[in-house]
N, C-alpha and C. Protein backbone atom coordinates (compact mmCIF):
# COMPACT_ATOMS: atom_id res chain seq x y z
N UNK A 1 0.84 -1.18 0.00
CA UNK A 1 0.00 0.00 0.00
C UNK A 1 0.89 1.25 0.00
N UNK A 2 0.46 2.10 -0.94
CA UNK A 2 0.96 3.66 -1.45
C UNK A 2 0.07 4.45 -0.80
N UNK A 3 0.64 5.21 1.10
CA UNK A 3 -0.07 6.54 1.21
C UNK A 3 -0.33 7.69 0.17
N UNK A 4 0.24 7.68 -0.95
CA UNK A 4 0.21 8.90 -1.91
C UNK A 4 -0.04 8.19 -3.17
N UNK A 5 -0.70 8.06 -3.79
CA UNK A 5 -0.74 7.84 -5.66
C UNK A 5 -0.92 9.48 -6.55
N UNK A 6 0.15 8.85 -7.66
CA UNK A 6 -0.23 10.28 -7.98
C UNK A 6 -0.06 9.84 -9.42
N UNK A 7 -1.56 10.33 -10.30
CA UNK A 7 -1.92 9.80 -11.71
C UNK A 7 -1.71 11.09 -12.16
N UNK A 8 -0.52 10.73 -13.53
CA UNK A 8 -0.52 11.71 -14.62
C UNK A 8 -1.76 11.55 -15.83
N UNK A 9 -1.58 12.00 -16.93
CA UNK A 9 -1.80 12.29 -18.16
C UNK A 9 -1.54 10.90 -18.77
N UNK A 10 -0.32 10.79 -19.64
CA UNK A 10 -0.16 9.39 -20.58
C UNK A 10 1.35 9.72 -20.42
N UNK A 11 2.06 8.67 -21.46
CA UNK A 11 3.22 8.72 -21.76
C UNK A 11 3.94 9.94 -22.11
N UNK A 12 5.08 10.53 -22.15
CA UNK A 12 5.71 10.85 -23.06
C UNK A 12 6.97 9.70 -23.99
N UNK A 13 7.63 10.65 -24.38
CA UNK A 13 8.85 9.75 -25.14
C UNK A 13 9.53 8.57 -24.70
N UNK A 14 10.54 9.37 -22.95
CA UNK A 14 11.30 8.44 -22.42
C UNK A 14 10.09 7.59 -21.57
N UNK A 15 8.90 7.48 -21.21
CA UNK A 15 7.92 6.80 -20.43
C UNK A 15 7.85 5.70 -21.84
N UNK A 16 7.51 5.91 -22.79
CA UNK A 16 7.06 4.95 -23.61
C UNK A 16 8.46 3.95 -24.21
N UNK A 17 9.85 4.38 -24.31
CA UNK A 17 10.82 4.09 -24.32
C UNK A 17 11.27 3.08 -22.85
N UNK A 18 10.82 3.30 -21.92
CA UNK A 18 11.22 2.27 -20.86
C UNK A 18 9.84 2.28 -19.90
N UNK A 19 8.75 2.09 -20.56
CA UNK A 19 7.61 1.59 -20.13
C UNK A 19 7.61 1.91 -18.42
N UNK A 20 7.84 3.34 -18.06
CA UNK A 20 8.04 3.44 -16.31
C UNK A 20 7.20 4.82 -16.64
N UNK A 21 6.72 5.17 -16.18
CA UNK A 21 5.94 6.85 -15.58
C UNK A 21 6.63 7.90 -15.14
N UNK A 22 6.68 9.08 -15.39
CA UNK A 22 7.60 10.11 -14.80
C UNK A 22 8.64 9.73 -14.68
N UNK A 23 9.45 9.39 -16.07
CA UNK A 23 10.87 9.22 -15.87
C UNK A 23 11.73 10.18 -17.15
N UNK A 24 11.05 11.39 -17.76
CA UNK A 24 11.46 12.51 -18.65
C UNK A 24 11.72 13.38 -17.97
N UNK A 25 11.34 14.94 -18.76
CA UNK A 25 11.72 16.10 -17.84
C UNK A 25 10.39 16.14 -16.79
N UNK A 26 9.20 15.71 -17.19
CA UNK A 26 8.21 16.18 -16.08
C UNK A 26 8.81 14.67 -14.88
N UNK A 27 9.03 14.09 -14.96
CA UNK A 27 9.66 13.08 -13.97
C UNK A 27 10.30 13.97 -13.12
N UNK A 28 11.32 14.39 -13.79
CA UNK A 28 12.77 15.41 -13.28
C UNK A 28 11.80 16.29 -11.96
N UNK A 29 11.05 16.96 -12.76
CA UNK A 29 10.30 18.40 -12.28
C UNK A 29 9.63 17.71 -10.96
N UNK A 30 8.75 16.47 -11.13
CA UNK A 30 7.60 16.36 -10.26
C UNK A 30 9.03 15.55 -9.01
N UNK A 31 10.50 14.81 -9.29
CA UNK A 31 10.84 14.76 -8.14
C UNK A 31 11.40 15.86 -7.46
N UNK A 32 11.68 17.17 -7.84
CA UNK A 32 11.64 17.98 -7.73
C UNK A 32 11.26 18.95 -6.19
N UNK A 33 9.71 18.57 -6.96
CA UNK A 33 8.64 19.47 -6.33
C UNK A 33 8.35 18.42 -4.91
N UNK A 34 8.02 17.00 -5.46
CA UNK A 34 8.40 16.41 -4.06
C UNK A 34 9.32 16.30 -3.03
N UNK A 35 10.29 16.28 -3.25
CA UNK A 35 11.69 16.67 -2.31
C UNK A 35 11.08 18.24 -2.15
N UNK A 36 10.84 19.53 -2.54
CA UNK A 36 10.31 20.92 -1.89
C UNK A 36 9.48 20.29 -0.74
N UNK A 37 7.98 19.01 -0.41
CA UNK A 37 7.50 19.47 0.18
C UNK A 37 7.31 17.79 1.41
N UNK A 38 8.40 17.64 0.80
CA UNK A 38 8.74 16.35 2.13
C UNK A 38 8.64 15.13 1.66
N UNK A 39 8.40 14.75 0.42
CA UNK A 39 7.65 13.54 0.12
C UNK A 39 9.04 12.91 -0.76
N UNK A 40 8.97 11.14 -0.70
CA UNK A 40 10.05 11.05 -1.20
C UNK A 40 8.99 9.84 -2.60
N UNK A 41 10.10 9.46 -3.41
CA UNK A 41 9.30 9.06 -4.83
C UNK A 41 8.77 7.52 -4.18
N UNK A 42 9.60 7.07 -3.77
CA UNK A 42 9.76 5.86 -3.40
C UNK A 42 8.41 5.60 -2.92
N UNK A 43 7.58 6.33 -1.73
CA UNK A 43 6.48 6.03 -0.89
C UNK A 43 5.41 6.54 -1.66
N UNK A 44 5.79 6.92 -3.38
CA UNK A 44 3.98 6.82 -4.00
C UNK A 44 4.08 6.03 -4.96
N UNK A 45 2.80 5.80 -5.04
CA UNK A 45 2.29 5.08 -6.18
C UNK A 45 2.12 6.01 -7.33
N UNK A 46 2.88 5.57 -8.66
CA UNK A 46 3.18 6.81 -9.98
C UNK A 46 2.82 5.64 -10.63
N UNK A 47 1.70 6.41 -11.76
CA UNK A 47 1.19 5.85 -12.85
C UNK A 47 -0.08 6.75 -13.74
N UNK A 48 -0.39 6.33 -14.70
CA UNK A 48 -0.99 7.55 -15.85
C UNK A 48 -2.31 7.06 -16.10
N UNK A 49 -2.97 8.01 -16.69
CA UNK A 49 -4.56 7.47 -17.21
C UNK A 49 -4.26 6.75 -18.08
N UNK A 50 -3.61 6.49 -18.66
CA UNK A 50 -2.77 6.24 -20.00
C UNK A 50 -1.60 5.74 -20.16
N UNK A 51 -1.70 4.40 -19.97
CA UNK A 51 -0.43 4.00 -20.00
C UNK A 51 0.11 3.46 -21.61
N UNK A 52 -0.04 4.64 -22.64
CA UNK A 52 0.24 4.92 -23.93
C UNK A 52 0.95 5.82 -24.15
N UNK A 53 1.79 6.21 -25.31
CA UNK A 53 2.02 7.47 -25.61
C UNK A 53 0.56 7.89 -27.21
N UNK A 54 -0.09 9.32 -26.96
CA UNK A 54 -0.66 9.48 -27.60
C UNK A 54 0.00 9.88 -29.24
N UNK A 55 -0.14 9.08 -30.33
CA UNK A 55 0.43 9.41 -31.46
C UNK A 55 -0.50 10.52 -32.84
N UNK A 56 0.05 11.11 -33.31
CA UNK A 56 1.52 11.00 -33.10
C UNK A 56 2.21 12.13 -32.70
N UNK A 57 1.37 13.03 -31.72
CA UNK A 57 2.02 13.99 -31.20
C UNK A 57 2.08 14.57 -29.87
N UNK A 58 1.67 13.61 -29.01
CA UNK A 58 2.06 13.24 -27.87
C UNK A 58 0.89 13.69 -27.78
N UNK A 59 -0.01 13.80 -28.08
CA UNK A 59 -1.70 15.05 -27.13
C UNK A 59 -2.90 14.12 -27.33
N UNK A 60 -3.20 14.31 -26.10
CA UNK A 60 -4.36 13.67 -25.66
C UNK A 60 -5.45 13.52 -26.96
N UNK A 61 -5.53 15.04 -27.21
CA UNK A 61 -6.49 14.97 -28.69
C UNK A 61 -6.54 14.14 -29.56
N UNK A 62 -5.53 12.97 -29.99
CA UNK A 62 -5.60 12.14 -30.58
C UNK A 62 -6.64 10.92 -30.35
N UNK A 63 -6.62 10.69 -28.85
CA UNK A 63 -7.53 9.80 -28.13
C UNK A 63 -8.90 10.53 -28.44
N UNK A 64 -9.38 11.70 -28.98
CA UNK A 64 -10.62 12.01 -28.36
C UNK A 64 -11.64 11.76 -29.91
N UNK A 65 -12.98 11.73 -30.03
CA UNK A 65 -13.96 11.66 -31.02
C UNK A 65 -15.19 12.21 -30.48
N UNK A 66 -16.02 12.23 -31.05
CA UNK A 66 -17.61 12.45 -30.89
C UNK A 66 -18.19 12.12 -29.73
N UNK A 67 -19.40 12.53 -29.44
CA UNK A 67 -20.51 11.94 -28.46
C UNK A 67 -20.69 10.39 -28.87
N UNK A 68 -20.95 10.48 -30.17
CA UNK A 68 -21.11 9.03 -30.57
C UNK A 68 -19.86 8.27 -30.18
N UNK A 69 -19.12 8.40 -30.25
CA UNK A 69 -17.70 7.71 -30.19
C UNK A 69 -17.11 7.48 -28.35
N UNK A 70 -18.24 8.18 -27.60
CA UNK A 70 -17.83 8.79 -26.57
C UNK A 70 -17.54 7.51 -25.46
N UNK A 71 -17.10 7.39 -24.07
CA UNK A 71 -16.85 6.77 -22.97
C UNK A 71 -18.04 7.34 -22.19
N UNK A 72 -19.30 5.96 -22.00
CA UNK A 72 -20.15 6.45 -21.32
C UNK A 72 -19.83 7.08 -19.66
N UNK A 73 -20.64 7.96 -19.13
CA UNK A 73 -20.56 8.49 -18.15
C UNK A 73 -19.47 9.41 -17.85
N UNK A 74 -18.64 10.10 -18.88
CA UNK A 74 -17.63 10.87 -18.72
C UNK A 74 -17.80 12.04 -19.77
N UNK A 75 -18.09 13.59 -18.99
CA UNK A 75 -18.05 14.51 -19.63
C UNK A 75 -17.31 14.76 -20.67
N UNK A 76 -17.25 15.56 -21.61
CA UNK A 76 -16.41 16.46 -22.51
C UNK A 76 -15.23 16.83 -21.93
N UNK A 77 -14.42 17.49 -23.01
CA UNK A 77 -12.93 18.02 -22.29
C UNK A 77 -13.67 19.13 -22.29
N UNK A 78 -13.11 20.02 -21.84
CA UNK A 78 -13.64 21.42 -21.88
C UNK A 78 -12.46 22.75 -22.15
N UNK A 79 -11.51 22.29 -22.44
CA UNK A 79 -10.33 22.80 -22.78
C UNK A 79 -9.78 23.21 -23.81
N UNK A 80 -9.66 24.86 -24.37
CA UNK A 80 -9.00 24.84 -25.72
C UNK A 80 -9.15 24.00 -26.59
N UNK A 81 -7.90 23.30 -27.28
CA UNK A 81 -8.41 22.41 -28.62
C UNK A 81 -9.10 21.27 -28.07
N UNK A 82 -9.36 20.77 -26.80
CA UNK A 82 -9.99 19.55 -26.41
C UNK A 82 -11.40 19.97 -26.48
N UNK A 83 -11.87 20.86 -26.19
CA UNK A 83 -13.47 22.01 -25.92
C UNK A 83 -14.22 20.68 -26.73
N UNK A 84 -15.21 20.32 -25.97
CA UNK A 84 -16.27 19.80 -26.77
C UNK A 84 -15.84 18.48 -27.07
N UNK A 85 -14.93 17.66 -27.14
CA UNK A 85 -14.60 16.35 -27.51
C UNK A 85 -14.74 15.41 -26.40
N UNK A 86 -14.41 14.55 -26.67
CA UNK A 86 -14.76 13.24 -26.08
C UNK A 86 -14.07 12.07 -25.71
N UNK A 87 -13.67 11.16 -25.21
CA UNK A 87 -12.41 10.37 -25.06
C UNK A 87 -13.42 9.44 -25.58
N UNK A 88 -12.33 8.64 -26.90
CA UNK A 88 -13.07 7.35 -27.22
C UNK A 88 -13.37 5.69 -26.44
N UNK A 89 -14.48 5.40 -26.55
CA UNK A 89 -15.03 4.66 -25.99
C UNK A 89 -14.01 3.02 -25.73
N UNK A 90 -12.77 3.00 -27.27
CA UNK A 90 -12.28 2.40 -27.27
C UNK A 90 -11.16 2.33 -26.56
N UNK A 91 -10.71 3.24 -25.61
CA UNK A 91 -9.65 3.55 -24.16
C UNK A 91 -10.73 2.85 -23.10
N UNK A 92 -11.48 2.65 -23.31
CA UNK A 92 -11.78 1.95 -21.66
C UNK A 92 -10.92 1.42 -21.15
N UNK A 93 -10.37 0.56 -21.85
CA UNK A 93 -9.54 -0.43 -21.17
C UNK A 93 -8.06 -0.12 -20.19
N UNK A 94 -7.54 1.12 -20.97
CA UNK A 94 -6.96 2.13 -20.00
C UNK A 94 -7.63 2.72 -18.78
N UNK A 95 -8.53 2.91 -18.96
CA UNK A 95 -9.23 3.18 -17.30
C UNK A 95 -9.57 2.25 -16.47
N UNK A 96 -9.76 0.87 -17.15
CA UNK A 96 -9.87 -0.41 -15.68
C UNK A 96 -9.05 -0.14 -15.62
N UNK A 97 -7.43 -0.42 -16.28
CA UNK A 97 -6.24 -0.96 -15.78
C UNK A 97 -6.28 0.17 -14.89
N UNK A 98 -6.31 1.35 -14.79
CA UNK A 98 -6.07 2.98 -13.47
C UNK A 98 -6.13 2.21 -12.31
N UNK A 99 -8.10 2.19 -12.63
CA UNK A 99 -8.95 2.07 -11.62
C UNK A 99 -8.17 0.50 -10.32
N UNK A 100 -7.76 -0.44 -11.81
CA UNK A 100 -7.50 -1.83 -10.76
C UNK A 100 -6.14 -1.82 -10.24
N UNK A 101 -4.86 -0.47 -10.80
CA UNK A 101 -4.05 -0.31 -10.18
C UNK A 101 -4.17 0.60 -8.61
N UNK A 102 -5.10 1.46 -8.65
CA UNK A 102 -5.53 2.30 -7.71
C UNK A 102 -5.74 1.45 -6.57
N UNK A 103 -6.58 0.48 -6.88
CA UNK A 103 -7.39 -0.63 -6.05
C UNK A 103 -6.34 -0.98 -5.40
N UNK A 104 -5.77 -1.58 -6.27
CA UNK A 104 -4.02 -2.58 -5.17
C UNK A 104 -3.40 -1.36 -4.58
N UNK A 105 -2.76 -0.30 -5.05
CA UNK A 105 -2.44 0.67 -4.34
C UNK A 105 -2.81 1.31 -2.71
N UNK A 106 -4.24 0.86 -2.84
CA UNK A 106 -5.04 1.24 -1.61
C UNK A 106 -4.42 2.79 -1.37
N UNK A 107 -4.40 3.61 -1.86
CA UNK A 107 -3.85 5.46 -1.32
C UNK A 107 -4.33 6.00 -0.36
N UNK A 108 -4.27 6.45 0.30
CA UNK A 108 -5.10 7.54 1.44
C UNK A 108 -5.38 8.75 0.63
N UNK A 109 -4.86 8.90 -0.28
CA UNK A 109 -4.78 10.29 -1.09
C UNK A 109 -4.15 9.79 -2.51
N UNK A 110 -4.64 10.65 -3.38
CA UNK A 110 -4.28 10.61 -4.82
C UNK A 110 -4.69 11.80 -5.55
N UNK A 111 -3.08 12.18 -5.81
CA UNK A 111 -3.11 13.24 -6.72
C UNK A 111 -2.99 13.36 -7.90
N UNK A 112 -4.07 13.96 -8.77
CA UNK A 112 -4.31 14.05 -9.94
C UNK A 112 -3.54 14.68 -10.91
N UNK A 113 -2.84 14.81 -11.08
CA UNK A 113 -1.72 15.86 -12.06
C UNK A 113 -2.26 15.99 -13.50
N UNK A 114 -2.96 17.64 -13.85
CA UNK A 114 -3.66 17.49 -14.87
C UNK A 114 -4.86 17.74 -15.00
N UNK A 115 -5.56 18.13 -16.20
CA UNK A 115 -6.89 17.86 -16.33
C UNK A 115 -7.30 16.52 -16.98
N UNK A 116 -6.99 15.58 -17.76
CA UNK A 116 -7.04 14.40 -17.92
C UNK A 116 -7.01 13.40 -16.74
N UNK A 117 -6.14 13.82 -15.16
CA UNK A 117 -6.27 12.88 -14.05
C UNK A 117 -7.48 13.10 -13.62
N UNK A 118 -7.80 14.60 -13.65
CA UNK A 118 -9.05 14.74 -12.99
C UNK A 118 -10.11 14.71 -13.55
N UNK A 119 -10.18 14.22 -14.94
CA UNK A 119 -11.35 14.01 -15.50
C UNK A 119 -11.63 12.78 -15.15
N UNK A 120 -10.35 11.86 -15.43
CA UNK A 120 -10.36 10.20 -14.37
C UNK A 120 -10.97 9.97 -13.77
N UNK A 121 -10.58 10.57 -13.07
CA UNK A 121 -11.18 10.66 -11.15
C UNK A 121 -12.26 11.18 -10.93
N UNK A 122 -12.25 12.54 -11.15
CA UNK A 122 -13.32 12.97 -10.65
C UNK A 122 -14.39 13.52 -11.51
N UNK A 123 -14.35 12.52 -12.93
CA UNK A 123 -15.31 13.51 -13.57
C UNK A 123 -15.65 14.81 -13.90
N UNK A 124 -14.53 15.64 -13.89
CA UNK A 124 -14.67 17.08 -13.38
C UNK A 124 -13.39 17.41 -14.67
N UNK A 125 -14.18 18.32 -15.40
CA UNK A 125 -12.64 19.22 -16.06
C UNK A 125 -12.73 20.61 -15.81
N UNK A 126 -11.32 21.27 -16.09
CA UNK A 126 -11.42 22.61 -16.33
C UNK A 126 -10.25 22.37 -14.87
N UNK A 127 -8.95 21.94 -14.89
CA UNK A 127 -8.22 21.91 -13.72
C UNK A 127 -7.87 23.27 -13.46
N UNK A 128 -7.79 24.34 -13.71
CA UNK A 128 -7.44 25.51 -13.12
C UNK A 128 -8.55 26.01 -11.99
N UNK A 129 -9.65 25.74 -12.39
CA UNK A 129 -10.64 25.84 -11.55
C UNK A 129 -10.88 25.05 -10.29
N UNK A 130 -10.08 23.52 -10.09
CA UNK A 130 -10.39 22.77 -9.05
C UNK A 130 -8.94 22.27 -8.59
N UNK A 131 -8.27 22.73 -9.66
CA UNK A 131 -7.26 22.86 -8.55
C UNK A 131 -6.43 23.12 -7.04
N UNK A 132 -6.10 22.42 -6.26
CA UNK A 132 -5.85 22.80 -5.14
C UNK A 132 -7.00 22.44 -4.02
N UNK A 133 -8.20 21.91 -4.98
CA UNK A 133 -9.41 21.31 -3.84
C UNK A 133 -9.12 20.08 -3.47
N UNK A 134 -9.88 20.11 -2.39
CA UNK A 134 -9.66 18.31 -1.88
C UNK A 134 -10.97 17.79 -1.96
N UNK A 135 -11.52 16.74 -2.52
CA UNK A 135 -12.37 16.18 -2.69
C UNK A 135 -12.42 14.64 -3.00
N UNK A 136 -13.01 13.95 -3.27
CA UNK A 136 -12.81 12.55 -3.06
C UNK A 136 -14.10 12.47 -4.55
N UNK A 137 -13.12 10.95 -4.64
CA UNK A 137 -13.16 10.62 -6.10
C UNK A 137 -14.91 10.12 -6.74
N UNK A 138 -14.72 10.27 -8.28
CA UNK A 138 -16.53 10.30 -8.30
C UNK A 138 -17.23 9.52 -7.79
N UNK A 139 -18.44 9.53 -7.59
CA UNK A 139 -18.79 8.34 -7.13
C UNK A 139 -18.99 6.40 -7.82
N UNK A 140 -18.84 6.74 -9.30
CA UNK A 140 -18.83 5.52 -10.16
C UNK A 140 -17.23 5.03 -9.55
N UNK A 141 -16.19 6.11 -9.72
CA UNK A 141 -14.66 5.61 -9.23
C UNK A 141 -14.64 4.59 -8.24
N UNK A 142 -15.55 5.15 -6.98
CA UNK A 142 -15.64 4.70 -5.77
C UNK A 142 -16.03 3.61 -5.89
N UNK A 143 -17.07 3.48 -6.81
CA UNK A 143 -17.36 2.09 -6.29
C UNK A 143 -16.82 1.17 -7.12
N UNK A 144 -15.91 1.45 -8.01
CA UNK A 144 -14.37 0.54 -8.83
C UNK A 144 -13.70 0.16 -7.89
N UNK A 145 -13.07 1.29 -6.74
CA UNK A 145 -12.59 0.95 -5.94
C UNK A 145 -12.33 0.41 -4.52
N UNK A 146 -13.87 0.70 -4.83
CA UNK A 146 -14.14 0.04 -3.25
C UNK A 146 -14.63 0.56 -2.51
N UNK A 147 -14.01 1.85 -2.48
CA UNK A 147 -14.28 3.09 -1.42
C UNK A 147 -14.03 4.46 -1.91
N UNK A 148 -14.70 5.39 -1.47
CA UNK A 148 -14.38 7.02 -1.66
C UNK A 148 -13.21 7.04 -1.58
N UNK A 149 -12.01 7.70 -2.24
CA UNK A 149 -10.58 7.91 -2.01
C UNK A 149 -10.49 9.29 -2.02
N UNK A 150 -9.64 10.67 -1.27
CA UNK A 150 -9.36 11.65 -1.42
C UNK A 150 -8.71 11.61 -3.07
N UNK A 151 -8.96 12.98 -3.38
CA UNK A 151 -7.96 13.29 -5.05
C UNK A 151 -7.70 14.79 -4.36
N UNK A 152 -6.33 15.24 -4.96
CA UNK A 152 -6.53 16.66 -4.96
C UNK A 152 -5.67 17.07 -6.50
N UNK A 153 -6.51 17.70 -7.14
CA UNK A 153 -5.97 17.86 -8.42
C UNK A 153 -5.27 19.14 -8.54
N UNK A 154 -4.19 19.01 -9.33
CA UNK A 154 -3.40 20.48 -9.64
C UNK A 154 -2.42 19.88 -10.65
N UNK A 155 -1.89 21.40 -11.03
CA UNK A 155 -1.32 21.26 -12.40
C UNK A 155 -0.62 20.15 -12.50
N UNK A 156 -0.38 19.49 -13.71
CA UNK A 156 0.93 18.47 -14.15
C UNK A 156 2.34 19.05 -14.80
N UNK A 157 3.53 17.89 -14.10
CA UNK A 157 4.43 19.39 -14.08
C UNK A 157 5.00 19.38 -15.57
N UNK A 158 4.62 18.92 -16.42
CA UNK A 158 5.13 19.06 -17.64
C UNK A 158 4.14 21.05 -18.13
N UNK A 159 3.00 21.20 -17.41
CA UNK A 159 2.39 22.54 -17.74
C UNK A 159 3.08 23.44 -16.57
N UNK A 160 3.52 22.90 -15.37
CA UNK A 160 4.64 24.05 -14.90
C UNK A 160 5.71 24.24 -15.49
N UNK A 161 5.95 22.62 -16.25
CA UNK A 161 7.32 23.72 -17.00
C UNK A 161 7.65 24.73 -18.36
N UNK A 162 6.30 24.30 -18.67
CA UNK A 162 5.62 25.60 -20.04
C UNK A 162 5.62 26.89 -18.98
N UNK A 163 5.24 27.10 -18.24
CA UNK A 163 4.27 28.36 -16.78
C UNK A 163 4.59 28.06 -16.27
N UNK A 164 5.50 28.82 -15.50
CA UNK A 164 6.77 28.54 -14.21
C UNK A 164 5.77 29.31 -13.32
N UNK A 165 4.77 30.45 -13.14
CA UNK A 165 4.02 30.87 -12.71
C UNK A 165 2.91 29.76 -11.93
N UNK A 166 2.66 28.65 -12.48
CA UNK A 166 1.56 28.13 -12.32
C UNK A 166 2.06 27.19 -10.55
């Protein structure tokens, strides 16, 4: 059991190159930011909505299609070029595997890095807006996993290192 899980986005380059999670520059960044606030890598559980790299240009948008095309029970992106799209129905199978890694994980907490974690989780987009809340995961999640789990979503650090501000 992982007191901390913390779900990115998907692959990048070196993630899809040695099949591990946060091991590029947002790797670099997010051990980083953990050593700033006490936490060491070792005691979380790291893993992605997506354990793909999206082709062929690394962006989520590739995954996304229509209402018709859509993943029942999961809103729209609501984001710039994502606005209005849809994650295809044919990624489910990326979200058991989350959901049944989460499960073994057992977390006390899980942080969402992203608006794609927190659409995961909590059904909820538009991460600038819910960022920094603490809330516990949707209720369909919950009952994947067993139980309500805390999430607290905030940026992913591959968008702090675009916005050093953020």
């Amino acid at each position: 059991m992982a007191d901390i899980a913390i779900v990115g986005e998907a692959w990048g380059e070196k993630e899809e190159e040695l099949g591990v999670p946060f091991v590029g520059s947002s790797g670099w960044l997010l051990d980083q930011l953990l050593s700033q606030a006490g936490i060491a890598r070792r005691d979380c559980f790291l893993t992605n909505v997506f354990n793909l790299r999206p082709k062929p240009s690394n962006d989520i948008k590739t995954l996304c299609g229509s209402k018709a095309e859509a993943l029942d029970g999961f809103p729209a992106l609501t984001k710039g070029k994502y606005k209005g799209k849809y994650i295809r129905r044919e990624f489910a199978p990326e979200l058991d595997r989350l959901y049944a890694e989460l499960r073994n994980a057992n977390p006390h907490v899980i942080i969402a890095l992203g608006g794609t974690a927190a659409w995961a989780l909590l059904h909820a987009t538009g991460i600038k807006a819910i960022r920094g809340s603490i809330t516990t995961c949707a209720s369909p999640v919950a009952g994947v996993l067993g139980r309500a789990v805390k999430v607290l979503p905030t940026y992913h650090p591959s968008a702090v290192a675009r916005q050093w501000n953020l």
